[in-house]
N, C-alpha and C. Protein backbone atom coordinates (compact mmCIF):
# COMPACT_ATOMS: atom_id res chain seq x y z
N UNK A 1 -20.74 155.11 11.80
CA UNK A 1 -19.30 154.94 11.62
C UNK A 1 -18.70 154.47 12.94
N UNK A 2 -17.66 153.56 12.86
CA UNK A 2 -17.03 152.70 14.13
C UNK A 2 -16.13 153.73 14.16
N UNK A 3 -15.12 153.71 15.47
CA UNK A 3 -13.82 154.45 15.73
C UNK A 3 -12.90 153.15 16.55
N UNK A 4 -12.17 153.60 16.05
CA UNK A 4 -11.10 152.72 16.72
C UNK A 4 -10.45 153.55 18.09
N UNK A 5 -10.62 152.63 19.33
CA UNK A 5 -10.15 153.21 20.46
C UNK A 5 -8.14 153.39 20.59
N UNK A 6 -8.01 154.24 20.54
CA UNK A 6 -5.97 154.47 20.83
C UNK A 6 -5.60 155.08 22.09
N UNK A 7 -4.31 155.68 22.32
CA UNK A 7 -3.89 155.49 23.43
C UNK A 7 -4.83 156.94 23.57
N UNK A 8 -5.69 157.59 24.36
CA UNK A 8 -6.29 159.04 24.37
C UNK A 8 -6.53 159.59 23.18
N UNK A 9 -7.85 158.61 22.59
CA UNK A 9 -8.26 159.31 21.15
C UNK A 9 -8.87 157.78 20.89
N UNK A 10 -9.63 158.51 19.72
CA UNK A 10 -10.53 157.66 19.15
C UNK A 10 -10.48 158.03 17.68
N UNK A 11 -10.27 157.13 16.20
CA UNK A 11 -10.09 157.54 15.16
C UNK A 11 -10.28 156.51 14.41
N UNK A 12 -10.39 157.19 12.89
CA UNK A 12 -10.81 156.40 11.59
C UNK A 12 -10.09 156.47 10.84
N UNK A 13 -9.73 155.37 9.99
CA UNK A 13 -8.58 155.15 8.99
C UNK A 13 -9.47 154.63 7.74
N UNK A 14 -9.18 155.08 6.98
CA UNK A 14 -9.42 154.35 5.36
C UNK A 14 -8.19 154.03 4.77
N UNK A 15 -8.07 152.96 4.73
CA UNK A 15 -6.49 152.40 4.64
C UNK A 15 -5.58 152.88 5.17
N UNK A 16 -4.58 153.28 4.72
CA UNK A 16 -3.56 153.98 5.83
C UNK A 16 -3.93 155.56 6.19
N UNK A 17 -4.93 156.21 5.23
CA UNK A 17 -5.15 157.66 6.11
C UNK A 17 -6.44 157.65 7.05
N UNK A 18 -5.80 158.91 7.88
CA UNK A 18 -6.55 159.28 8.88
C UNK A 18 -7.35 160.10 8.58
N UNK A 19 -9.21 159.70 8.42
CA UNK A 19 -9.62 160.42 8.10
C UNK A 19 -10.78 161.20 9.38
N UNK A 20 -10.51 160.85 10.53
CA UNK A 20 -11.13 161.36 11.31
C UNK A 20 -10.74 160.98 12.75
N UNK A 21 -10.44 161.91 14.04
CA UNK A 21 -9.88 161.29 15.23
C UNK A 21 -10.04 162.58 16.27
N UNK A 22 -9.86 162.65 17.31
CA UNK A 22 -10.11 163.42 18.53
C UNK A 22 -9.60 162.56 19.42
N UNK A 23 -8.56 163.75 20.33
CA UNK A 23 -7.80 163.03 21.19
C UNK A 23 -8.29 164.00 22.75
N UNK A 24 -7.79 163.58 23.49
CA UNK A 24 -7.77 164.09 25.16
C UNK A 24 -6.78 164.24 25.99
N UNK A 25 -6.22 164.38 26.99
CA UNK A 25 -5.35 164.41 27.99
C UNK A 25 -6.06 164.54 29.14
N UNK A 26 -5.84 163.30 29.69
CA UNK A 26 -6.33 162.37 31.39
C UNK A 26 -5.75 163.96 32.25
N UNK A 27 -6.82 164.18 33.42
CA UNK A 27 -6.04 165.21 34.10
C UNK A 27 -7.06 165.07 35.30
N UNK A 28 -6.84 164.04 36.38
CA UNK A 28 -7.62 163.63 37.15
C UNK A 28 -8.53 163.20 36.76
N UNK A 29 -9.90 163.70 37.92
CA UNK A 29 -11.41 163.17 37.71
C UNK A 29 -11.35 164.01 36.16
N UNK A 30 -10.72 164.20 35.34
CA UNK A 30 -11.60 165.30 33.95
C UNK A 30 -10.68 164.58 32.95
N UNK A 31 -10.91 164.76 31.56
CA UNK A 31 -10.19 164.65 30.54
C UNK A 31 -10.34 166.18 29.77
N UNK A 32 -9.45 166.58 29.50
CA UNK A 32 -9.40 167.47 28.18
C UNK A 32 -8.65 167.17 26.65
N UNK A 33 -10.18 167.55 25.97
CA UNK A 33 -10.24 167.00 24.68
C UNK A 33 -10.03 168.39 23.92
N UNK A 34 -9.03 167.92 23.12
CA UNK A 34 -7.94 169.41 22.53
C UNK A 34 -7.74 169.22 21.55
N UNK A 35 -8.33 168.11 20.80
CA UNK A 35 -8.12 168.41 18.98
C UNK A 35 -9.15 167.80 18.46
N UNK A 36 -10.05 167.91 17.64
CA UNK A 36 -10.93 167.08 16.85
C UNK A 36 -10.36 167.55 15.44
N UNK A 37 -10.31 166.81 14.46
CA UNK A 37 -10.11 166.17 12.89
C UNK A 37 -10.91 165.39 12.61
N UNK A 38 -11.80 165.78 11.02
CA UNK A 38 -12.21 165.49 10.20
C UNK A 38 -11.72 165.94 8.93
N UNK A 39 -11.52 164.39 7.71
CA UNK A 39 -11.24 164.99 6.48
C UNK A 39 -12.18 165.41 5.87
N UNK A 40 -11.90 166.62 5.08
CA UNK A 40 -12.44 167.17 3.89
C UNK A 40 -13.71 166.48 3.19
N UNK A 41 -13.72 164.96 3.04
CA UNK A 41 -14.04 164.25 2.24
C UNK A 41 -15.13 164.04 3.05
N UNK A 42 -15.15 164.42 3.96
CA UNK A 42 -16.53 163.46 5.37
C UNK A 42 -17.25 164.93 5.98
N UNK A 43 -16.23 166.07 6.06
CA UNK A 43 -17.48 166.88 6.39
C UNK A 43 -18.80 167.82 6.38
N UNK A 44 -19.49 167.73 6.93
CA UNK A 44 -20.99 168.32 6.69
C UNK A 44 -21.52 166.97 7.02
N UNK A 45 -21.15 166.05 7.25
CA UNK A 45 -21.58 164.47 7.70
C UNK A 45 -21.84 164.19 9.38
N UNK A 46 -21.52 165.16 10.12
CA UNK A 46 -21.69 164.70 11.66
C UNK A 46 -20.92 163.67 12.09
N UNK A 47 -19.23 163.76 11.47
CA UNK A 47 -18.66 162.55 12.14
C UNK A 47 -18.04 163.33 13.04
N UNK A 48 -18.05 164.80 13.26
CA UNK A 48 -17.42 165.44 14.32
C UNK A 48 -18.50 165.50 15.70
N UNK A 49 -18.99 165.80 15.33
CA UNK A 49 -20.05 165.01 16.65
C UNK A 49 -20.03 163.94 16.96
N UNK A 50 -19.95 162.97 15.94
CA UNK A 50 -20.53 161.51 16.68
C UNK A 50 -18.42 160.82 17.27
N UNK A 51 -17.61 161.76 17.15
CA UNK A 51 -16.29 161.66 18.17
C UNK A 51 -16.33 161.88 19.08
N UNK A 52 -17.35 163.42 19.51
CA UNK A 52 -17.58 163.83 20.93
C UNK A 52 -18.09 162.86 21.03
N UNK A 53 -19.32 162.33 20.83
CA UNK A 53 -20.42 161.60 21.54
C UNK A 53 -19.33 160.21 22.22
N UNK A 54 -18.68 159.64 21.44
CA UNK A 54 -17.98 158.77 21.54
C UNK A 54 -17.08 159.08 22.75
N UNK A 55 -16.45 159.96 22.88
CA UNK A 55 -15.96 160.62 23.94
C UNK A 55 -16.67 160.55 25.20
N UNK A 56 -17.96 161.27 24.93
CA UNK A 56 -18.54 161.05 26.06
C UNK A 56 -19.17 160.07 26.74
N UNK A 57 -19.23 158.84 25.56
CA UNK A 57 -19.87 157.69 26.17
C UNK A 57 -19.01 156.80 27.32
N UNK A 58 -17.37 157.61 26.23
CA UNK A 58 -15.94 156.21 27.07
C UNK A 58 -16.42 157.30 28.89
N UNK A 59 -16.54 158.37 28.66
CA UNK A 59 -16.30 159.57 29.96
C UNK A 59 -17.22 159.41 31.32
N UNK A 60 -18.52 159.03 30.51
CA UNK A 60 -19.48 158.66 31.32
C UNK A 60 -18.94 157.70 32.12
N UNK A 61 -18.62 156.44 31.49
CA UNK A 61 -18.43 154.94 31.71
C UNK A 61 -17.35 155.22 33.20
N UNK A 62 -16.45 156.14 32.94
CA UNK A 62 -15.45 156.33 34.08
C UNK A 62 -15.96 157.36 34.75
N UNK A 63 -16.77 157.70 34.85
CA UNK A 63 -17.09 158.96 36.03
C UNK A 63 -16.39 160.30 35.58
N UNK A 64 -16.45 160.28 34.88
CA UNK A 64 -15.60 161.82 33.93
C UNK A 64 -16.23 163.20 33.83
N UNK A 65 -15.52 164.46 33.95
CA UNK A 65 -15.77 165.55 32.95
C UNK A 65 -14.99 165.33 32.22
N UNK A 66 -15.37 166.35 31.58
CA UNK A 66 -14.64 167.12 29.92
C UNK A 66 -14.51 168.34 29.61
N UNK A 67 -13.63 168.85 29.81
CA UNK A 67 -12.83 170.07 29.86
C UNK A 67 -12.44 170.17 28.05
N UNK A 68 -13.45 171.15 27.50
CA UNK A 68 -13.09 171.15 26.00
C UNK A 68 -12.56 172.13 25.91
N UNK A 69 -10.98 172.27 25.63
CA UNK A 69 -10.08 173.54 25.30
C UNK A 69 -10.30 173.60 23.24
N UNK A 70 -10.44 172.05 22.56
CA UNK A 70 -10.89 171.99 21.50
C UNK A 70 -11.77 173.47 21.25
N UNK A 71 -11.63 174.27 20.01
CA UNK A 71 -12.77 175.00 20.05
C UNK A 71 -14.49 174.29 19.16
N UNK A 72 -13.92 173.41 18.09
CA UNK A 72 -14.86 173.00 17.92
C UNK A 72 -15.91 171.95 19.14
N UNK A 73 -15.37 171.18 20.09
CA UNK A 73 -16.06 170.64 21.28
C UNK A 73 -16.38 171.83 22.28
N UNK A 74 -15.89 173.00 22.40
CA UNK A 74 -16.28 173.85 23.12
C UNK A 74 -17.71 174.68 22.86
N UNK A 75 -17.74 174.75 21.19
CA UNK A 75 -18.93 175.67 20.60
C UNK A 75 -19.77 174.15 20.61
N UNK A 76 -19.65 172.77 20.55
CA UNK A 76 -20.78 171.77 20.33
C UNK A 76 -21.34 172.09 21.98
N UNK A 77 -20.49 172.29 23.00
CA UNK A 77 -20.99 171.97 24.37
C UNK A 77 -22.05 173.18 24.47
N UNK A 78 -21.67 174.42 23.98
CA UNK A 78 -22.43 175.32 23.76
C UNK A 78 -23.56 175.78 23.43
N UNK A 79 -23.83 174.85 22.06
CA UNK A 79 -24.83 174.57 21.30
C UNK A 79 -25.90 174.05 21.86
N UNK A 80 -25.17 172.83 22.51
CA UNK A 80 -26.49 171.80 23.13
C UNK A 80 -26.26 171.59 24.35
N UNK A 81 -26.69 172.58 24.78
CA UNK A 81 -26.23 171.82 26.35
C UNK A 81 -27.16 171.37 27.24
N UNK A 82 -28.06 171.06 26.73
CA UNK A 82 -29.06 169.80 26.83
C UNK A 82 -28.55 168.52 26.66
N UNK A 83 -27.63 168.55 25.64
CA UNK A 83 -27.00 167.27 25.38
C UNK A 83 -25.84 167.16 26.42
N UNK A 84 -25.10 168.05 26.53
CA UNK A 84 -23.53 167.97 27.22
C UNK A 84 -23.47 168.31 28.53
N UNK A 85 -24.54 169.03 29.23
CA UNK A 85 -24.19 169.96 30.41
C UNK A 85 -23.60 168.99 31.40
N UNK A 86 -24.07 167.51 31.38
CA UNK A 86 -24.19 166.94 32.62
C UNK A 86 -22.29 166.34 32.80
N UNK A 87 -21.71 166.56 31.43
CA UNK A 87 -20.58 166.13 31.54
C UNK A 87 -19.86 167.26 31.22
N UNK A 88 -19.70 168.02 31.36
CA UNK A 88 -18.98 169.79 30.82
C UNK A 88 -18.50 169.94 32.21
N UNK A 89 -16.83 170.01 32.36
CA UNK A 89 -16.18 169.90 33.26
C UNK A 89 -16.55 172.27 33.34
N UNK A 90 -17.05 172.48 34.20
CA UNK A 90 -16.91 174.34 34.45
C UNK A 90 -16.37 174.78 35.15
C-alpha cells in the first residue's frame, strides 16, 4: 500500500475517506508520532505497521528519533526492538 506524504503525516484515502494515516510533531533532532489510524475495514492487515515503517524510513533519511507518545507506536517499538531500537528517541 502507497501513502501519500502531508504536512507531518502520511495517509490513505479511498476516495474522499481516510482510511489510514499517522501524524508527528517536528521537535528538534526527534519527531513525535502521536496518532496512528486505521479503518475498520483494513485492520488485522499490517497497514499500521507499514505507517511506522514509513515513518521511519522519511526519519532515517533526516537523521531522526522518534519519540512515540502514540500508544500503539509505543507497544510496536516494544515489541521489536530489533526492528526500532536504533531510531527510538529514550
Amino acid at each position: 500500500m502507497e501513502f501519500v506524504k502531508g504536512d507531518n503525516r502520511f495517509y490513505k484515502k479511498e476516495g474522499d475517506k481516510l482510511v489510514a494515516e499517522i501524524t508527528y510533531v517536528p521537535k528538534d533532532d526527534k519527531v513525535d508520532v502521536n496518532h496512528t489510524f486505521v479503518d475498520q475495514s483494513l485492520r488485522g492487515q499490517g497497514i499500521a505497521e507499514k505507517l511506522v515503517d514509513r515513518v521511519v524510513s522519511e526519519m532515517e533519511k533526516a537523521d531522526k528519533k522518534i519519540i512515540p507518545s502514540c500508544p500503539y507506536v509505543e507497544a510496536l517499538f516494544e515489541r521489536k526492538p530489533e526492528k526500532y531500537d536504533h531510531i527510538h528517541a529514550k
